[in-house]
PDB file of N, CA and C in Angstrom:
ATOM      1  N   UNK A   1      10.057  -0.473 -19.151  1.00  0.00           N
ATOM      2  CA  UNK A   1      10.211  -1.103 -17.847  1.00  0.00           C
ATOM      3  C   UNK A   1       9.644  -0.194 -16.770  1.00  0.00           C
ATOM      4  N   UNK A   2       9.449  -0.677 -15.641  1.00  0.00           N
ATOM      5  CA  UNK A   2       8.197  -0.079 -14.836  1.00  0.00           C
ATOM      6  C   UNK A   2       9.066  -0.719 -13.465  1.00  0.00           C
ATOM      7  N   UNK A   3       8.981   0.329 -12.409  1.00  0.00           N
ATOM      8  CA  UNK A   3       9.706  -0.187 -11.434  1.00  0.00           C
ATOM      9  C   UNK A   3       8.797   1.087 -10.134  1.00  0.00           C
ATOM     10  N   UNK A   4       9.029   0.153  -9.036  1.00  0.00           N
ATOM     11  CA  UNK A   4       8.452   0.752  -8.097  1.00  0.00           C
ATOM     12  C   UNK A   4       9.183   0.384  -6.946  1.00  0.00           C
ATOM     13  N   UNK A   5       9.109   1.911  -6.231  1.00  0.00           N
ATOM     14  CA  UNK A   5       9.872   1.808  -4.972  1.00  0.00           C
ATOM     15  C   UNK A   5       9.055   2.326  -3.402  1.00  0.00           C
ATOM     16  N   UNK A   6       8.807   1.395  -3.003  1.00  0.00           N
ATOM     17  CA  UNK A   6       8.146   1.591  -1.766  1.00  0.00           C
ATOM     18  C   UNK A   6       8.974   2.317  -0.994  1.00  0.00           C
ATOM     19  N   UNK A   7       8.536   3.263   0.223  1.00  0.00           N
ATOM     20  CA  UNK A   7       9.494   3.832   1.487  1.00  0.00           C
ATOM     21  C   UNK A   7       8.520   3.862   2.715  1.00  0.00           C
ATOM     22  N   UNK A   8       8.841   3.808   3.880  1.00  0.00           N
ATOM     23  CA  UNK A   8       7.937   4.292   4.985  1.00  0.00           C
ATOM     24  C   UNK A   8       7.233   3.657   5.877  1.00  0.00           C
ATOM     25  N   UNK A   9       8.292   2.263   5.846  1.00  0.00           N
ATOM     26  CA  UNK A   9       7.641   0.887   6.705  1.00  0.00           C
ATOM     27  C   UNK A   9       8.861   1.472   8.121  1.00  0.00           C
ATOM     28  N   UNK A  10       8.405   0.275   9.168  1.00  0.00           N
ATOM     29  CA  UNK A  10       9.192   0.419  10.237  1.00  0.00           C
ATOM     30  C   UNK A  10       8.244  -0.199  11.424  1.00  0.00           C
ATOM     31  N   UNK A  11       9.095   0.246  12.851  1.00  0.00           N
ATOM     32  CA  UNK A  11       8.241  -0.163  13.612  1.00  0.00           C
ATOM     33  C   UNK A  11       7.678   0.654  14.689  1.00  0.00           C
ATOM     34  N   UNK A  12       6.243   0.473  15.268  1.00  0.00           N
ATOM     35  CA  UNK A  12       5.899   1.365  15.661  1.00  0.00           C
ATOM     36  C   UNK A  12       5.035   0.981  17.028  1.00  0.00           C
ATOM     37  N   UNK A  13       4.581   1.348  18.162  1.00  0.00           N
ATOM     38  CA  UNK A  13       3.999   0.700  18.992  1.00  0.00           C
ATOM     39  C   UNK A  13       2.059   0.756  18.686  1.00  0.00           C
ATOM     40  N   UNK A  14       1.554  -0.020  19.480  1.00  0.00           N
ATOM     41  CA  UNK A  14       0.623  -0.101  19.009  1.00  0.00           C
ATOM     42  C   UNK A  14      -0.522   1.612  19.711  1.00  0.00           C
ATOM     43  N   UNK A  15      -1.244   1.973  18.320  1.00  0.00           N
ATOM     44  CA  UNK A  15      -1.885   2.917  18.577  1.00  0.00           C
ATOM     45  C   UNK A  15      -1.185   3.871  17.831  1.00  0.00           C
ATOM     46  N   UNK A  16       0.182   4.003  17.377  1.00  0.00           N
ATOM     47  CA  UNK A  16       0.786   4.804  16.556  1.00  0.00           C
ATOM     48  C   UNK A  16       0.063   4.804  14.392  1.00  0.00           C
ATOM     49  N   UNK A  17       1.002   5.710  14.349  1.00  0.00           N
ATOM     50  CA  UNK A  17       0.711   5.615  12.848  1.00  0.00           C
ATOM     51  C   UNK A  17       1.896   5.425  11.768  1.00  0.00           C
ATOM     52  N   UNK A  18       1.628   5.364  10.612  1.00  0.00           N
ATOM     53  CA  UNK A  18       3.168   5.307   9.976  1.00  0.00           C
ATOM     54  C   UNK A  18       2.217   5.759   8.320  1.00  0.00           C
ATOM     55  N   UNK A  19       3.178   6.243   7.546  1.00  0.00           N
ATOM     56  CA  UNK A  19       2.768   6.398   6.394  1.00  0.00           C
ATOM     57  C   UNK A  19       3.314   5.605   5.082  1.00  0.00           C
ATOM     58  N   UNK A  20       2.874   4.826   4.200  1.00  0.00           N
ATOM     59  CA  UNK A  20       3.745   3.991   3.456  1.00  0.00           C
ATOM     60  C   UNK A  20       3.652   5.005   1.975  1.00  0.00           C
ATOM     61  N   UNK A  21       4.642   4.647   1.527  1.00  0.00           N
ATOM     62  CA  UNK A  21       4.828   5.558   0.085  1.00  0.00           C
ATOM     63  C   UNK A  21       5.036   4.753  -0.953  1.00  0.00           C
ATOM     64  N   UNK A  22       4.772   4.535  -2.479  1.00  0.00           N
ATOM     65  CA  UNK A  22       5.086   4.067  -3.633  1.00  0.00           C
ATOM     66  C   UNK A  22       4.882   4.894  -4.514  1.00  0.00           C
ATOM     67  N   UNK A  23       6.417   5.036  -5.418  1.00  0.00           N
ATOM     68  CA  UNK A  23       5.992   5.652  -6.232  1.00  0.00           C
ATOM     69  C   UNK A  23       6.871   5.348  -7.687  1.00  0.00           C
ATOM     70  N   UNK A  24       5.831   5.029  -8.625  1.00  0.00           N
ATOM     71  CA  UNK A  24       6.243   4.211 -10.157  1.00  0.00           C
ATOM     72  C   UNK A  24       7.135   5.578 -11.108  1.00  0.00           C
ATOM     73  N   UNK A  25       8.048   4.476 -11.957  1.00  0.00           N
ATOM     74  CA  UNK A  25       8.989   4.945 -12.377  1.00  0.00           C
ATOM     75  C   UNK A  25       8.939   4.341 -14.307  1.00  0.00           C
ATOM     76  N   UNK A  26       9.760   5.091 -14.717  1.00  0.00           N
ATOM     77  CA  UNK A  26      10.007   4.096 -15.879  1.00  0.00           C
ATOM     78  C   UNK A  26       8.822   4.894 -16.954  1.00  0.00           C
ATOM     79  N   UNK A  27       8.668   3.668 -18.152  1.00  0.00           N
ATOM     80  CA  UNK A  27       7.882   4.257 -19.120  1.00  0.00           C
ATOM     81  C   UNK A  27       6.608   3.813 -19.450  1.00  0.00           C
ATOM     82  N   UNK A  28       5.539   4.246 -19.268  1.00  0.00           N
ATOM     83  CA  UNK A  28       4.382   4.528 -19.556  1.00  0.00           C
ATOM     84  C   UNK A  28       3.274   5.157 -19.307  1.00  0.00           C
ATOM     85  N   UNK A  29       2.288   5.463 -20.268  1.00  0.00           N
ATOM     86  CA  UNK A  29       1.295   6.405 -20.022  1.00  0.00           C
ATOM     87  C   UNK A  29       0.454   6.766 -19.403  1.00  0.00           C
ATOM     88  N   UNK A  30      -0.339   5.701 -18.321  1.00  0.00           N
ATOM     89  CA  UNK A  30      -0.824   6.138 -17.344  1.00  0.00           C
ATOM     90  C   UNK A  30      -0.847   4.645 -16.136  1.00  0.00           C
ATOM     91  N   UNK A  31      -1.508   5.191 -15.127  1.00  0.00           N
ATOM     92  CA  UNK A  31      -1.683   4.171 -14.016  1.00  0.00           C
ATOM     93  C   UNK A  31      -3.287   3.624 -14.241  1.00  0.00           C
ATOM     94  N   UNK A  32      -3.226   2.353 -14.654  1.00  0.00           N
ATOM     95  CA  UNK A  32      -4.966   2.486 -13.543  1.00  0.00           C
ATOM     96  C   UNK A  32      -4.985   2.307 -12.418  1.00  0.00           C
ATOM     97  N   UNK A  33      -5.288   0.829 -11.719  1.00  0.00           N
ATOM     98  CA  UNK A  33      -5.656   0.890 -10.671  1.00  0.00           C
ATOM     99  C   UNK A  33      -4.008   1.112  -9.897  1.00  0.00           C
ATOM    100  N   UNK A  34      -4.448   1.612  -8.308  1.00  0.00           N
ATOM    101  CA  UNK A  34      -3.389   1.007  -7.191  1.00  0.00           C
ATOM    102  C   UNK A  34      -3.431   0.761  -6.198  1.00  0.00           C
ATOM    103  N   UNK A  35      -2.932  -0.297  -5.571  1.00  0.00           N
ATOM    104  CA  UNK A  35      -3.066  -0.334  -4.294  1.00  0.00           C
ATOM    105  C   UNK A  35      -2.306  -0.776  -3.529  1.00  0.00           C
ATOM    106  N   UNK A  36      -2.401  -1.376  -2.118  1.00  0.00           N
ATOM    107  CA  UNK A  36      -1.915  -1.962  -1.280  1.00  0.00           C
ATOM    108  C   UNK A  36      -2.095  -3.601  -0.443  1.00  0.00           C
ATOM    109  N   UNK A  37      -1.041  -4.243  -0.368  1.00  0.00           N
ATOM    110  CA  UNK A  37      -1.386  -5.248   0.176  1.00  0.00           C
ATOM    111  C   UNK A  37      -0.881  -5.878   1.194  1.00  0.00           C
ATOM    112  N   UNK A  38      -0.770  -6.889   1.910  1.00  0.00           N
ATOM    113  CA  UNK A  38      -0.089  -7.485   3.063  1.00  0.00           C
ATOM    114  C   UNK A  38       0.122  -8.831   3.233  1.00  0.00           C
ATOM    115  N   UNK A  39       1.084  -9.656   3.445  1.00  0.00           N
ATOM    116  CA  UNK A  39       1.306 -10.947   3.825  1.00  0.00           C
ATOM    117  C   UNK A  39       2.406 -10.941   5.289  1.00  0.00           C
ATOM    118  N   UNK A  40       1.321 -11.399   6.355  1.00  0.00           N
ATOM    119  CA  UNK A  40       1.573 -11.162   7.488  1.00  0.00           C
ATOM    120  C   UNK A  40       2.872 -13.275   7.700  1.00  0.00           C
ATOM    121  N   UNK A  41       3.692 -13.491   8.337  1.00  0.00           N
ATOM    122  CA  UNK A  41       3.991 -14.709   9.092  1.00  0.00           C
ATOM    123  C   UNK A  41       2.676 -15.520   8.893  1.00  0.00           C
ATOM    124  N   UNK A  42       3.454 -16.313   7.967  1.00  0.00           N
ATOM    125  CA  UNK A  42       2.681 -17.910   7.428  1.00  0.00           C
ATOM    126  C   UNK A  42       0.683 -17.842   6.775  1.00  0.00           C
ATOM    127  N   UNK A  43       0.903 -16.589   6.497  1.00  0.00           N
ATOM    128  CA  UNK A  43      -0.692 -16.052   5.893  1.00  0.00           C
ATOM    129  C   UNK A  43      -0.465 -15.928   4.233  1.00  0.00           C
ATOM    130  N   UNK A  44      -1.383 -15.795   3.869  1.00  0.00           N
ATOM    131  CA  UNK A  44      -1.941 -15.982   2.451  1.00  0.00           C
ATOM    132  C   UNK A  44      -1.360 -14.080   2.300  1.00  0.00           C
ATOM    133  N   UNK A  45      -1.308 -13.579   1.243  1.00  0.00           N
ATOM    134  CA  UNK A  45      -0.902 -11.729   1.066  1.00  0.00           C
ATOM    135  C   UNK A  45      -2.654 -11.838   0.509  1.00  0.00           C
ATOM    136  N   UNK A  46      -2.793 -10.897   1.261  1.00  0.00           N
ATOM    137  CA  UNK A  46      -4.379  -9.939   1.427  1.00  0.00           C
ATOM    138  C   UNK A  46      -4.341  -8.524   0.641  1.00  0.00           C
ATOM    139  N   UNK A  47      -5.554  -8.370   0.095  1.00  0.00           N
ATOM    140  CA  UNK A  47      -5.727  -6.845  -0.222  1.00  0.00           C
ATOM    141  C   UNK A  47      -5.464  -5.844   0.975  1.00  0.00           C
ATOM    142  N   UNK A  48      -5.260  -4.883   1.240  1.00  0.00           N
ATOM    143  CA  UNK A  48      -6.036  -3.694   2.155  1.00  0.00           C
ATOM    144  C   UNK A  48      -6.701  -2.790   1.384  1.00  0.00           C
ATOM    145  N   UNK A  49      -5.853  -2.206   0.515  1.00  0.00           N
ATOM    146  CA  UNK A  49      -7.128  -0.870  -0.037  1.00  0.00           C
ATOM    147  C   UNK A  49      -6.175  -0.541  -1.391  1.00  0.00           C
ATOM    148  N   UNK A  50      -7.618  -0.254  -1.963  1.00  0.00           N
ATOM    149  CA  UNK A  50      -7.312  -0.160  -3.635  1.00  0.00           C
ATOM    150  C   UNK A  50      -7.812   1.136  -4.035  1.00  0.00           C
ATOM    151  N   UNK A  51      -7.465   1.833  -4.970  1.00  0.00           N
ATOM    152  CA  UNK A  51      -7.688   3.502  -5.632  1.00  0.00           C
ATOM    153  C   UNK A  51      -7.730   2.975  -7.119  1.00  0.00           C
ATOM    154  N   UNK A  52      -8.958   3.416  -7.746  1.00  0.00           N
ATOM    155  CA  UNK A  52      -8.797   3.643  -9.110  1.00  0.00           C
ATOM    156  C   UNK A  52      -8.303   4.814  -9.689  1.00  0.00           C
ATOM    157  N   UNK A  53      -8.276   4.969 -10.728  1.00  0.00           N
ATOM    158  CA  UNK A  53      -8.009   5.940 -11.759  1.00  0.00           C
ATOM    159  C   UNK A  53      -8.985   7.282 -11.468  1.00  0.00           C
ATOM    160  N   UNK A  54     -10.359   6.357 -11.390  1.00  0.00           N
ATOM    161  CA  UNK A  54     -11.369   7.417 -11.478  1.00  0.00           C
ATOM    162  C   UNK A  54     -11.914   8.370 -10.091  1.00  0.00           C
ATOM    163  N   UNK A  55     -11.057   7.779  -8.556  1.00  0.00           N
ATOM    164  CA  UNK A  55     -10.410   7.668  -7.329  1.00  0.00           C
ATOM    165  C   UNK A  55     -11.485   6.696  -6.535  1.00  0.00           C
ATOM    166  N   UNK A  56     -12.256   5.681  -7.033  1.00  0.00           N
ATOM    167  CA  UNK A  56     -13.087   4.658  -6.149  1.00  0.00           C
ATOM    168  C   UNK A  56     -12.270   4.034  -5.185  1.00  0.00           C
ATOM    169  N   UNK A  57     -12.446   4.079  -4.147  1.00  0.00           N
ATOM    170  CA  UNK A  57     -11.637   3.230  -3.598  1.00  0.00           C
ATOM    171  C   UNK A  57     -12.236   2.073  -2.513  1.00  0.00           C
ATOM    172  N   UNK A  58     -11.557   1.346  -2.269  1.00  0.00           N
ATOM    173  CA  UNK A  58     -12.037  -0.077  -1.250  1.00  0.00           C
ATOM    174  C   UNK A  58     -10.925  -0.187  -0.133  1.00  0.00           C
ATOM    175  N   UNK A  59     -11.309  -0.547   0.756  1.00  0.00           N
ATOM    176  CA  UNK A  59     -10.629  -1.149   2.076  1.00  0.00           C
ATOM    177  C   UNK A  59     -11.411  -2.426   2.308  1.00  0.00           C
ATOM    178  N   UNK A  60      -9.942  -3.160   2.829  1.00  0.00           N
ATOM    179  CA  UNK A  60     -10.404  -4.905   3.749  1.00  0.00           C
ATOM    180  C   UNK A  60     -10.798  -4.036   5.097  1.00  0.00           C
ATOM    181  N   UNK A  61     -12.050  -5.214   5.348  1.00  0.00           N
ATOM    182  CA  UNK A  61     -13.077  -4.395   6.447  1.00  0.00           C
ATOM    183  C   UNK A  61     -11.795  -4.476   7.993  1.00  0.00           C
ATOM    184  N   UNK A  62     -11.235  -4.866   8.085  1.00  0.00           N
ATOM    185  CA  UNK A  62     -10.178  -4.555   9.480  1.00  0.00           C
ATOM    186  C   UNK A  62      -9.370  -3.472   9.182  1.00  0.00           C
ATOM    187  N   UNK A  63      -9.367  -3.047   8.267  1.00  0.00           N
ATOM    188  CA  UNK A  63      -8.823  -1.727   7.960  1.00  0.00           C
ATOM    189  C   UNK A  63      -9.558  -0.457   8.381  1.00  0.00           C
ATOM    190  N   UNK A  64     -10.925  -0.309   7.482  1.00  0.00           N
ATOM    191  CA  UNK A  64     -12.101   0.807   7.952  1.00  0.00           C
ATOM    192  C   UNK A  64     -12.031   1.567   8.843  1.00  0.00           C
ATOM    193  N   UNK A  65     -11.811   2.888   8.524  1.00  0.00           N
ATOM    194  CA  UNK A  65     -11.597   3.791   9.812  1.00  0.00           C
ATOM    195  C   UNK A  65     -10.334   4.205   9.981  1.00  0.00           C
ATOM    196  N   UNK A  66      -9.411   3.062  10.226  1.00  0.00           N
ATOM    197  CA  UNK A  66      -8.041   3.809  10.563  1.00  0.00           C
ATOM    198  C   UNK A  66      -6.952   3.500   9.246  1.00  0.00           C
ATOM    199  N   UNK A  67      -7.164   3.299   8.120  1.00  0.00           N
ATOM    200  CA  UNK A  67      -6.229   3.219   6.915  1.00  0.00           C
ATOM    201  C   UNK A  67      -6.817   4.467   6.042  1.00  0.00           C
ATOM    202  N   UNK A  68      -5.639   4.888   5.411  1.00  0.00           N
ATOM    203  CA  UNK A  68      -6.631   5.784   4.483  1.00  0.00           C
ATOM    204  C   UNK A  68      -5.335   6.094   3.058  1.00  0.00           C
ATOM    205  N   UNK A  69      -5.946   5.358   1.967  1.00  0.00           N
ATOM    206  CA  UNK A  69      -5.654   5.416   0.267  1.00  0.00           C
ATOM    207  C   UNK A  69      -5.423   6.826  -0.017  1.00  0.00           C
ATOM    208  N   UNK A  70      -4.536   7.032  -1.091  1.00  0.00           N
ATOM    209  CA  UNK A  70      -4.664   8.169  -2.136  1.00  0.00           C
ATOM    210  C   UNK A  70      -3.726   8.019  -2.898  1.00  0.00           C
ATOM    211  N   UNK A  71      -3.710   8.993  -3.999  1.00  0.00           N
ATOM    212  CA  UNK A  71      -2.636   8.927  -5.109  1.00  0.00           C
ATOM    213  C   UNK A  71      -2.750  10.216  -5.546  1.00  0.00           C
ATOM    214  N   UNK A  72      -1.414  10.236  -6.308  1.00  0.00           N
ATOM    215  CA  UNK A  72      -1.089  11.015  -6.599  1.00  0.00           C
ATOM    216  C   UNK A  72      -0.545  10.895  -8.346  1.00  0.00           C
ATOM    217  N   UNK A  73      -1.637  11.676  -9.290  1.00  0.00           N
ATOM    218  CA  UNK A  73      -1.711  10.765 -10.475  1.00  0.00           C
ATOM    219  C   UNK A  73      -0.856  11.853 -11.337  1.00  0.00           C
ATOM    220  N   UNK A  74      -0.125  12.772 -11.160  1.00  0.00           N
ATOM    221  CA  UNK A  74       1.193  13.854 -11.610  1.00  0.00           C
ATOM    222  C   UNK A  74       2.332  13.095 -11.061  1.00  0.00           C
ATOM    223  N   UNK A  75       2.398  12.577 -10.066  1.00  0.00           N
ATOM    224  CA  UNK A  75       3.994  12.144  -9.457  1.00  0.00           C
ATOM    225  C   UNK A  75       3.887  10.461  -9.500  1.00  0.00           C
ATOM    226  N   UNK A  76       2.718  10.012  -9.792  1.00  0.00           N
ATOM    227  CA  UNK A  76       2.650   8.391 -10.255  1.00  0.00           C
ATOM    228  C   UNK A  76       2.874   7.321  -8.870  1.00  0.00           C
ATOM    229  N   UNK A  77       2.056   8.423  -7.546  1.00  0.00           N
ATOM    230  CA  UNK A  77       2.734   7.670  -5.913  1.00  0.00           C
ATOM    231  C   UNK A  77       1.329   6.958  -5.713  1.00  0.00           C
ATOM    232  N   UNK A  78       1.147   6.630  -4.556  1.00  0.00           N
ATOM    233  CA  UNK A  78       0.087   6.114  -4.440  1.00  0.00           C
ATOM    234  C   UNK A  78       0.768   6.110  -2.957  1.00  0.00           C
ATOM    235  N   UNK A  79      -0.167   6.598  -1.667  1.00  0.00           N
ATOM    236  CA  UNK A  79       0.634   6.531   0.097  1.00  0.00           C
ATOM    237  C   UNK A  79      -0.963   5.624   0.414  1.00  0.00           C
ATOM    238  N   UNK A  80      -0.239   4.937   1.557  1.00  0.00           N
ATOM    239  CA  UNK A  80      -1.270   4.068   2.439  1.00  0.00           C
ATOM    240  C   UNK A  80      -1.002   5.073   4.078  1.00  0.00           C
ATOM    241  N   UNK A  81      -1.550   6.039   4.611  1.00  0.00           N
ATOM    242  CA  UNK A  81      -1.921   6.458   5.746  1.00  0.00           C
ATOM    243  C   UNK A  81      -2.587   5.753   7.019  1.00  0.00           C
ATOM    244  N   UNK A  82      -1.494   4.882   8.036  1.00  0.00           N
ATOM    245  CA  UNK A  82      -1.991   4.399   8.581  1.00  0.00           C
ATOM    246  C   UNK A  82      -1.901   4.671  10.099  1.00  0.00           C
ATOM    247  N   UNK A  83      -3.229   4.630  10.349  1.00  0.00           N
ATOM    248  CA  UNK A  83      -3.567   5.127  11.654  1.00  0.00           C
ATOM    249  C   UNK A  83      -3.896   4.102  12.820  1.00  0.00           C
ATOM    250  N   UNK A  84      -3.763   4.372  14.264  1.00  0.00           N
ATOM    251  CA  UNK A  84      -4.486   3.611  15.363  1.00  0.00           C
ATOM    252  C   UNK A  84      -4.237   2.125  14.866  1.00  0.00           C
ATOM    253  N   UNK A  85      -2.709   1.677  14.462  1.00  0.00           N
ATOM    254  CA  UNK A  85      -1.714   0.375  14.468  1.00  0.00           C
ATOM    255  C   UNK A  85      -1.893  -0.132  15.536  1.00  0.00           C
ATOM    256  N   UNK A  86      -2.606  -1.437  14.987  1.00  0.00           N
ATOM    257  CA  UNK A  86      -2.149  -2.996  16.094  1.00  0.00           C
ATOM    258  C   UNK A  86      -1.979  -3.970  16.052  1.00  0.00           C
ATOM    259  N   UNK A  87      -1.047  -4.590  16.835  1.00  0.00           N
ATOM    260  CA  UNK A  87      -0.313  -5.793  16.435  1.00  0.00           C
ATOM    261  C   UNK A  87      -0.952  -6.538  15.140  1.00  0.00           C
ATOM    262  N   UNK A  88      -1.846  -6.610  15.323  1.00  0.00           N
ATOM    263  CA  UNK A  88      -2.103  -7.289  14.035  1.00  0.00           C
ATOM    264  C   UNK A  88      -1.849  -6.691  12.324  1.00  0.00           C
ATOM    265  N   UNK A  89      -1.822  -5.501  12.610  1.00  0.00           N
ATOM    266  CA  UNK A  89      -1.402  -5.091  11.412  1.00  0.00           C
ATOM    267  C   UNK A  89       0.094  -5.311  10.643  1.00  0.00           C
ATOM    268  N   UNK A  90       0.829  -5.493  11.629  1.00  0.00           N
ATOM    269  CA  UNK A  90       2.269  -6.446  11.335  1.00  0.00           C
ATOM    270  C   UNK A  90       2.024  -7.359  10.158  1.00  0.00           C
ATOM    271  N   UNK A  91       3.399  -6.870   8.923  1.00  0.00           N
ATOM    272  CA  UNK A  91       3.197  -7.940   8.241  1.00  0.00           C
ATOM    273  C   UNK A  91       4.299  -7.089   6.859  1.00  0.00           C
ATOM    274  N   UNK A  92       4.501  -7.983   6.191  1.00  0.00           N
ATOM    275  CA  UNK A  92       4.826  -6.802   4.930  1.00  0.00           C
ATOM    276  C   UNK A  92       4.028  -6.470   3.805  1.00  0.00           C
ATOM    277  N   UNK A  93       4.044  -4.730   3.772  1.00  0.00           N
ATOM    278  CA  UNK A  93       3.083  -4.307   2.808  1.00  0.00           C
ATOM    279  C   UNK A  93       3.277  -4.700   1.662  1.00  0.00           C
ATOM    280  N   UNK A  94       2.614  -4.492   0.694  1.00  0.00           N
ATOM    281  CA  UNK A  94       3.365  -4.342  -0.878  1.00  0.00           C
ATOM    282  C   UNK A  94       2.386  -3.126  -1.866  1.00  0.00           C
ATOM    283  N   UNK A  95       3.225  -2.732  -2.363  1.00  0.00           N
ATOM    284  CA  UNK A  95       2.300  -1.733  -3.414  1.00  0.00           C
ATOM    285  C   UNK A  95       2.435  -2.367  -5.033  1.00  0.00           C
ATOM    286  N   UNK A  96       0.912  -2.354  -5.777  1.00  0.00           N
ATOM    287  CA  UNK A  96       0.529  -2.855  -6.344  1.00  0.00           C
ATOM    288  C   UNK A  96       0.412  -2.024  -7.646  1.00  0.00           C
ATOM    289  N   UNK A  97       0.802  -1.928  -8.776  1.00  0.00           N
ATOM    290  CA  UNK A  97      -0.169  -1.159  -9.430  1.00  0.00           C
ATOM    291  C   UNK A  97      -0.557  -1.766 -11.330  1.00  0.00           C
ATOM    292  N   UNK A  98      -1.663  -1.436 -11.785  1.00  0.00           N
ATOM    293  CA  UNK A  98      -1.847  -2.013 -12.697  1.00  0.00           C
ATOM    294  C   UNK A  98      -1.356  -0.814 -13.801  1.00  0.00           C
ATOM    295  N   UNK A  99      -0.915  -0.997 -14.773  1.00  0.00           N
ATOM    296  CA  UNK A  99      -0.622  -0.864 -16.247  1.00  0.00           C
ATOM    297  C   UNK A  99      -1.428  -1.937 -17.143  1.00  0.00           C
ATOM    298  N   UNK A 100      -2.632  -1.493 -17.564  1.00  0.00           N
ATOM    299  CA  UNK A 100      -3.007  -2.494 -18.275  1.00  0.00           C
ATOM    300  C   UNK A 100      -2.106  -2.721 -19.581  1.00  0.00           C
ATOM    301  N   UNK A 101      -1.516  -4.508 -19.934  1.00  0.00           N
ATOM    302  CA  UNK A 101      -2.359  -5.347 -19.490  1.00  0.00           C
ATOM    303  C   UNK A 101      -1.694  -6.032 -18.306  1.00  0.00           C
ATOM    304  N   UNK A 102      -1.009  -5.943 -17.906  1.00  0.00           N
ATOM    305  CA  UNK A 102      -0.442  -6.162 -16.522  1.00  0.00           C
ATOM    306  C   UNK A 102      -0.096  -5.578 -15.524  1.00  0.00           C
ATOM    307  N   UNK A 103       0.242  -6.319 -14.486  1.00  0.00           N
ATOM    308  CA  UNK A 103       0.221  -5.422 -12.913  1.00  0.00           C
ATOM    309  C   UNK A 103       2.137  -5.727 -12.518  1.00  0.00           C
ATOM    310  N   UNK A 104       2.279  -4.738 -11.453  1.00  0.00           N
ATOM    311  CA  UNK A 104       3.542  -4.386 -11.277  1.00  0.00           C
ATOM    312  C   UNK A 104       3.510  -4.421  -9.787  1.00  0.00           C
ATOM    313  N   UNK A 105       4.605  -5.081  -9.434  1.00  0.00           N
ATOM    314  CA  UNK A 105       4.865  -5.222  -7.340  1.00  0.00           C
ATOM    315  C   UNK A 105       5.999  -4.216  -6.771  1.00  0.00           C
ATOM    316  N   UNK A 106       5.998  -3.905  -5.995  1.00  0.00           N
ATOM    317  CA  UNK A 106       6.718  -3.162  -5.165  1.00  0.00           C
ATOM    318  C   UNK A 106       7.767  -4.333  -4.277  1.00  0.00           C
ATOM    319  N   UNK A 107       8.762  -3.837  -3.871  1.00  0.00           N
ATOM    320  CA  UNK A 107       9.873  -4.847  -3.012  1.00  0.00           C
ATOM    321  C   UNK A 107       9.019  -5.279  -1.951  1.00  0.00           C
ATOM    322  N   UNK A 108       8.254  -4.626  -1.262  1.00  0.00           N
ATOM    323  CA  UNK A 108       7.840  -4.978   0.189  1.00  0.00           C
ATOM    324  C   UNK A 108       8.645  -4.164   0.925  1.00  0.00           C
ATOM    325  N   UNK A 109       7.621  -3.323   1.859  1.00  0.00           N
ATOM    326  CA  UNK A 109       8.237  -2.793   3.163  1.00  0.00           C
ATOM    327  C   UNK A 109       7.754  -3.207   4.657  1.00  0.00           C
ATOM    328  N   UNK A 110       8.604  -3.795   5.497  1.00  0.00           N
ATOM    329  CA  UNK A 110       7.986  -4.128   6.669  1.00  0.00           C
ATOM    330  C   UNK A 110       7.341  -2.740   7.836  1.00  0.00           C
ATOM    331  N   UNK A 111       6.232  -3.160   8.201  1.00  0.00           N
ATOM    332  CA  UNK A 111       5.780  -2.715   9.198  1.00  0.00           C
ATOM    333  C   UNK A 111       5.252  -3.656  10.223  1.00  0.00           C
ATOM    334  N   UNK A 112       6.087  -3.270  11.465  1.00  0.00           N
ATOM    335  CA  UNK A 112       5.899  -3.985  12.519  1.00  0.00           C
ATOM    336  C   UNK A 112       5.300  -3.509  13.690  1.00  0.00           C
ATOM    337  N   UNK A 113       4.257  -3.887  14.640  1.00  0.00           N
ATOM    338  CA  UNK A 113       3.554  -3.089  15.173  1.00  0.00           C
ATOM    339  C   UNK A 113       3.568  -3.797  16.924  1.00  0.00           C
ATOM    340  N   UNK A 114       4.150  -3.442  17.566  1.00  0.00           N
ATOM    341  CA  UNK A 114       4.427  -3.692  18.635  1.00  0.00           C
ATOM    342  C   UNK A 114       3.040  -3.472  20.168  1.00  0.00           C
ATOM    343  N   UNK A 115       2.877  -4.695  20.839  1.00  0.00           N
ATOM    344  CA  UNK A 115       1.988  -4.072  21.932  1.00  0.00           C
ATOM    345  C   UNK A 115       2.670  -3.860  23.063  1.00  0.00           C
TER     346      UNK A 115
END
């Protein structure tokens, strides 16, 4: 069993930053991919940014610049670093991660971003 616990949502005004944390638990041998995602009030849940194994990573282009991926492949975390927050970034995150052959969700942490 595989369990993940997000920390590090909240609210923040706009132009601030916040850091989100996940980090997998339980039994197995490695991570591949991980990432992050968002489903903002009455929206579809969106990618933001994904880290492989091999550390490739991607951002949704409204992200670029002020989000920034990493992991941590000894402690099994994966943080979303987010910078220069605005309202629109409001929404709840989720952390993602694959175990092939399946993928694993995080509870959701809200971040709310105030103007």
């Amino acid at each position: 069993q595989v369990q993940l616990v997000e920390s590090g949502g909240g609210l923040v005004q706009a132009g601030g930053s916040l850091s989100l944390s996940c980090a997998a638990s339980g039994s197995f041998f490695s991570i591949n991919a991980m990432g992050w995602y968002r489903q903002a009030p009455g929206k579809q849940r969106e990618v933001v940014a994904t880290i492989t194994t091999g550390g490739k990573i991607t951002y949704t282009d409204s992200v670029k610049g002020r989000f920034t991926i990493s992991r941590d492949n000894a402690k099994s975390t994966v943080v979303l670093q987010m910078n220069s927050l605005k309202p629109e970034d409001t929404a709840v995150y989720y952390c993602r991660i694959i175990i092939l052959p399946r993928d694993y969700w995080g509870q959701g942490t809200q971040v709310t971003v105030s103007s």
